[in-house]
N, C-alpha and C. Protein backbone atom coordinates (compact mmCIF):
# COMPACT_ATOMS: atom_id res chain seq x y z
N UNK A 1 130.90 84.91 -25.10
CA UNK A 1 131.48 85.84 -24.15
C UNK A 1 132.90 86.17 -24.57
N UNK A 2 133.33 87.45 -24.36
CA UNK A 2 134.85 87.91 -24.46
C UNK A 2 135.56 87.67 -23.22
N UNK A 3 136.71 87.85 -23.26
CA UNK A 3 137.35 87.75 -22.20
C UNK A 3 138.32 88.72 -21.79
N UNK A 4 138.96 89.20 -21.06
CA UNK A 4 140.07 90.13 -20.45
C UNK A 4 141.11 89.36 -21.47
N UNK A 5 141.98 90.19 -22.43
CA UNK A 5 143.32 89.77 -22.93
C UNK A 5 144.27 89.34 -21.74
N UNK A 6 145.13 88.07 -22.14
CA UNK A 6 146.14 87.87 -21.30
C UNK A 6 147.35 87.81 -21.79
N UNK A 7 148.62 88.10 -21.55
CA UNK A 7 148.50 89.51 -19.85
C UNK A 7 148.58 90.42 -20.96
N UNK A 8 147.99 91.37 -19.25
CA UNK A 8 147.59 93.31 -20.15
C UNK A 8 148.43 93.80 -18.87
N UNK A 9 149.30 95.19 -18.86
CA UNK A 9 149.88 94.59 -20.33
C UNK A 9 150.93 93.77 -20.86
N UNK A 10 150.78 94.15 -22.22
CA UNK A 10 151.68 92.81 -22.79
C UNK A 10 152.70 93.60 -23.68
N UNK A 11 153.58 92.78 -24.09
CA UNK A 11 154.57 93.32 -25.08
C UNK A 11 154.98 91.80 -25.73
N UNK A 12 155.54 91.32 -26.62
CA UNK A 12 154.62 92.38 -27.49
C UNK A 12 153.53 91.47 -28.08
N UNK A 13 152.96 90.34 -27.43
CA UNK A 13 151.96 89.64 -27.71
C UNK A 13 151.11 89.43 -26.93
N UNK A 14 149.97 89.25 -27.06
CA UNK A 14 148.70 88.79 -25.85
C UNK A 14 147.56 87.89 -26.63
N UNK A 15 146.93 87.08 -25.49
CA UNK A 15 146.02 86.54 -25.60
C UNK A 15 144.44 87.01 -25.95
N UNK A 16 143.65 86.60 -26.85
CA UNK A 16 142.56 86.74 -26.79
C UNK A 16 141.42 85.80 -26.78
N UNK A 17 140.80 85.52 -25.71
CA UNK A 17 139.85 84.55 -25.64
C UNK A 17 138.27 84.08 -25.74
N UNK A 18 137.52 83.36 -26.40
CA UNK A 18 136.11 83.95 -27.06
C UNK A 18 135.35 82.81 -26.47
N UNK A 19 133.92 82.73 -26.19
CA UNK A 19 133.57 81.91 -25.95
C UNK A 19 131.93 81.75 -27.41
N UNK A 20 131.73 80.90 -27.80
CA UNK A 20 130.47 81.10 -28.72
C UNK A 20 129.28 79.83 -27.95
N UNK A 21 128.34 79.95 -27.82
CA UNK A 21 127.14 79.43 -27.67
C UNK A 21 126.58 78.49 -28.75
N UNK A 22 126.83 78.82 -29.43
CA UNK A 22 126.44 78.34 -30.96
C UNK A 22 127.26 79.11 -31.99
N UNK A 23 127.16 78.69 -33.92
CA UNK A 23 127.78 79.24 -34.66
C UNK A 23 127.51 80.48 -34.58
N UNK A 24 128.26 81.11 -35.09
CA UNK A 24 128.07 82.62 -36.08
C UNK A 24 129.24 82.62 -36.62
N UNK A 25 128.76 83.73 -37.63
CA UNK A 25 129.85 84.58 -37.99
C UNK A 25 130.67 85.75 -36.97
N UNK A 26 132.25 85.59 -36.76
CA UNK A 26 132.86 85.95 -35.85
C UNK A 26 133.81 87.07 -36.33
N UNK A 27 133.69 88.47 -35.76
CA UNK A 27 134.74 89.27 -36.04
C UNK A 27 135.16 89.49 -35.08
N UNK A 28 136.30 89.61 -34.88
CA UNK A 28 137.02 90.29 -33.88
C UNK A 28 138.16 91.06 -34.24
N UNK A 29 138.42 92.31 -34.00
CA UNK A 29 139.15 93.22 -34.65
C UNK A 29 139.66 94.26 -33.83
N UNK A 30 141.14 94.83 -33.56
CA UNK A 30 141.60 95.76 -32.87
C UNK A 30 141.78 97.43 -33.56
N UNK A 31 141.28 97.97 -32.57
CA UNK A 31 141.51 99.25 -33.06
C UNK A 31 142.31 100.04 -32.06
N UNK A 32 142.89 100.99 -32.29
CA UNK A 32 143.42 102.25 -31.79
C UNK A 32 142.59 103.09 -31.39
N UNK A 33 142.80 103.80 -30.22
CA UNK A 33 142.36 105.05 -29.79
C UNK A 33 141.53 106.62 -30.56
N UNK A 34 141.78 105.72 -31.88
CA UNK A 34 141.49 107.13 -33.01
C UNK A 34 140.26 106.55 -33.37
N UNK A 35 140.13 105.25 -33.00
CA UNK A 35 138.88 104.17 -33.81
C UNK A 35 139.31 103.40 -35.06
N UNK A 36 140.70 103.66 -35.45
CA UNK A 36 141.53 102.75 -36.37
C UNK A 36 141.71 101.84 -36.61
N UNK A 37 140.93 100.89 -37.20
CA UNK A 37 141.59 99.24 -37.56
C UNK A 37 142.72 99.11 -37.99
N UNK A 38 143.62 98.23 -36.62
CA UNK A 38 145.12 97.71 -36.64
C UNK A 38 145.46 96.62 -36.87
N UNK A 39 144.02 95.98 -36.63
CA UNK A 39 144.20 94.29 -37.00
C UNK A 39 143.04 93.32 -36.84
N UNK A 40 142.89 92.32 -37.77
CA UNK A 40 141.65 91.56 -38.05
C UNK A 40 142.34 90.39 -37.34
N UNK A 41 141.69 89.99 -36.30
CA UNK A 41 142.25 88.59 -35.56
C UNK A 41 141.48 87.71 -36.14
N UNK A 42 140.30 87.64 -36.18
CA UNK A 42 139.05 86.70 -36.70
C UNK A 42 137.69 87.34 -37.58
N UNK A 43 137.40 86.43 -38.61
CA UNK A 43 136.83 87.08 -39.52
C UNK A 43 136.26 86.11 -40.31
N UNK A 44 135.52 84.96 -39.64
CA UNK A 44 135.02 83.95 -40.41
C UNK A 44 133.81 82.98 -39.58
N UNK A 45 133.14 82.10 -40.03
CA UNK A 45 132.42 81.56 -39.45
C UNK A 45 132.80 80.58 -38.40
N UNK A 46 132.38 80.63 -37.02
CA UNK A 46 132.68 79.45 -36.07
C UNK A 46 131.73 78.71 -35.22
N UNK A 47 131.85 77.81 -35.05
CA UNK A 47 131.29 76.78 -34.10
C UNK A 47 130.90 76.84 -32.92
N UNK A 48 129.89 76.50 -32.21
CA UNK A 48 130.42 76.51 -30.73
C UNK A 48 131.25 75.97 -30.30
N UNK A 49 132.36 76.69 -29.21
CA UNK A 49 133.33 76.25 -28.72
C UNK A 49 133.71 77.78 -27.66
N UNK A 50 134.90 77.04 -27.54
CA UNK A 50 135.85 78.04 -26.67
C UNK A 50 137.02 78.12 -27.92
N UNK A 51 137.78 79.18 -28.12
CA UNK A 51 137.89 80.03 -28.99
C UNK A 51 139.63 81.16 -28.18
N UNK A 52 140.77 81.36 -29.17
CA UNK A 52 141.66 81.97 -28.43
C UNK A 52 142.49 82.28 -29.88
N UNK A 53 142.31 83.94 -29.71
CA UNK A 53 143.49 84.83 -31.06
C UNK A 53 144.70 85.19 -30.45
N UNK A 54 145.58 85.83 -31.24
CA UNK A 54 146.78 86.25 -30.47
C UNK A 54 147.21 87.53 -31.68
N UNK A 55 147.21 88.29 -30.71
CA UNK A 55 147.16 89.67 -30.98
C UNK A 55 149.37 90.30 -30.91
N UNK A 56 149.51 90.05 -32.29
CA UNK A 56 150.92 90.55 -32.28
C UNK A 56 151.06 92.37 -32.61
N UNK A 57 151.30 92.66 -31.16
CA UNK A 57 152.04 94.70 -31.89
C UNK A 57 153.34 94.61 -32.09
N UNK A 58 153.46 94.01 -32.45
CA UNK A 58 155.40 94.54 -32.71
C UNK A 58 155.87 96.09 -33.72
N UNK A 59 154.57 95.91 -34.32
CA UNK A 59 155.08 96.85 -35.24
C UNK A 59 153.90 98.04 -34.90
N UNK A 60 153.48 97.99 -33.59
CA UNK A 60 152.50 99.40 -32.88
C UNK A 60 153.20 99.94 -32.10
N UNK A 61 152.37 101.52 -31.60
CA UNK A 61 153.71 102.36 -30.63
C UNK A 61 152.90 101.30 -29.40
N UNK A 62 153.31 102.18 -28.09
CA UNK A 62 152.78 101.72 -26.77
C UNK A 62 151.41 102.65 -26.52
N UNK A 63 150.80 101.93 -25.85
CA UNK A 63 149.18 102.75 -25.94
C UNK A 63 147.90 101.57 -25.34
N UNK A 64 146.74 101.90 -25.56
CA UNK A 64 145.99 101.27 -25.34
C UNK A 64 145.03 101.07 -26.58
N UNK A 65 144.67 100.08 -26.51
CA UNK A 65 144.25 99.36 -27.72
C UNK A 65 142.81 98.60 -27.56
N UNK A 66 141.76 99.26 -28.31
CA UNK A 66 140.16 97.95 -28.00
C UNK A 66 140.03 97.11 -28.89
N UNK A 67 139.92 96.01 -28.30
CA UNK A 67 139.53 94.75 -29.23
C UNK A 67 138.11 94.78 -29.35
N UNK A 68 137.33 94.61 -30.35
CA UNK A 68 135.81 94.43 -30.16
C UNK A 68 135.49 93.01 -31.15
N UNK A 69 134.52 91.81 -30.37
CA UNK A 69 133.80 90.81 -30.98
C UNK A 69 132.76 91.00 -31.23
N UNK A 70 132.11 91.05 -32.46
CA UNK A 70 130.52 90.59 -33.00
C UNK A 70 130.47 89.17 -33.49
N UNK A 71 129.15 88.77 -32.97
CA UNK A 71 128.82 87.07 -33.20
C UNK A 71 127.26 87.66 -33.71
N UNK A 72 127.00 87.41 -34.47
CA UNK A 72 125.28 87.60 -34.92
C UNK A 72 124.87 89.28 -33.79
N UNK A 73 124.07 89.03 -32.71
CA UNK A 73 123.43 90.53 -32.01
C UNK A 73 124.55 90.80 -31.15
N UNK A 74 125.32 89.36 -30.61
CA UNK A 74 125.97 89.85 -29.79
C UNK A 74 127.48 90.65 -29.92
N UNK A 75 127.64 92.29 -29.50
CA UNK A 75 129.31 93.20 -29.39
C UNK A 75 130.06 92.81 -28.03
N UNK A 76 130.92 92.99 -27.99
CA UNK A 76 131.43 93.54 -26.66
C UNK A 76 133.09 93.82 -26.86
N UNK A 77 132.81 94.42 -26.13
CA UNK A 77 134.41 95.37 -26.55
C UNK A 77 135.27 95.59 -25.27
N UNK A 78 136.69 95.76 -25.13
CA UNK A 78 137.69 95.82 -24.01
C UNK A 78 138.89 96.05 -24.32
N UNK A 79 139.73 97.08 -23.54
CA UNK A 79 140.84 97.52 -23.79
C UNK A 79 142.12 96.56 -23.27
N UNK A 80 142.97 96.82 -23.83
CA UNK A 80 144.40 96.25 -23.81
C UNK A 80 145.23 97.25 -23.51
N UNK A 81 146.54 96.97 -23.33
CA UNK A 81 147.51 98.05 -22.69
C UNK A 81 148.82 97.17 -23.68
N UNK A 82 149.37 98.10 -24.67
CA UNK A 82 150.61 97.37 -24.99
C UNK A 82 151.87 98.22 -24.45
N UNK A 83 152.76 98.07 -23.83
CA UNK A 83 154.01 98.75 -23.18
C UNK A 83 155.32 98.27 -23.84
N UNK A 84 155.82 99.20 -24.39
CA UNK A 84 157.47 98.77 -24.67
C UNK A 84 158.41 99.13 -23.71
């Protein structure tokens, strides 16, 4: 399961929190509004567990931002709000 980033919004860092059932291979990756990859948080094989990235914009404008996780079938995707 994904989780709501904490806090949204954020400046200029936030939480991201994952939950896995079992292994997979784990991406999780932010994009921009254009569909732009801004940043690879996770990108490797994991365990079951509970699971937490941290998403730095310092160097993004202000906007809203989707994070999306794939684990094997399972996507799910959710927006962020970064504010300067």
């Amino acid at each position: 399961s994904l989780n709501q980033n904490y806090p949204n919004p954020f400046n200029p860092t936030t939480n991201v929190e994952f939950r896995m059932p079992s292994a997979y291979h784990v991406k999780l990756v932010v994009y921009d509004l254009l569909g732009r990859e801004v940043a690879v948080l996770v990108n490797e094989r994991r365990e079951a567990g509970r699971y937490a990235a941290t998403f730095d914009g310092t160097k993004l404008s202000s906007g809203v931002y989707i994070y999306r996780l794939t684990a094997g079938r399972y996507v799910e995707s959710r927006k962020m709000v970064l504010t300067r």
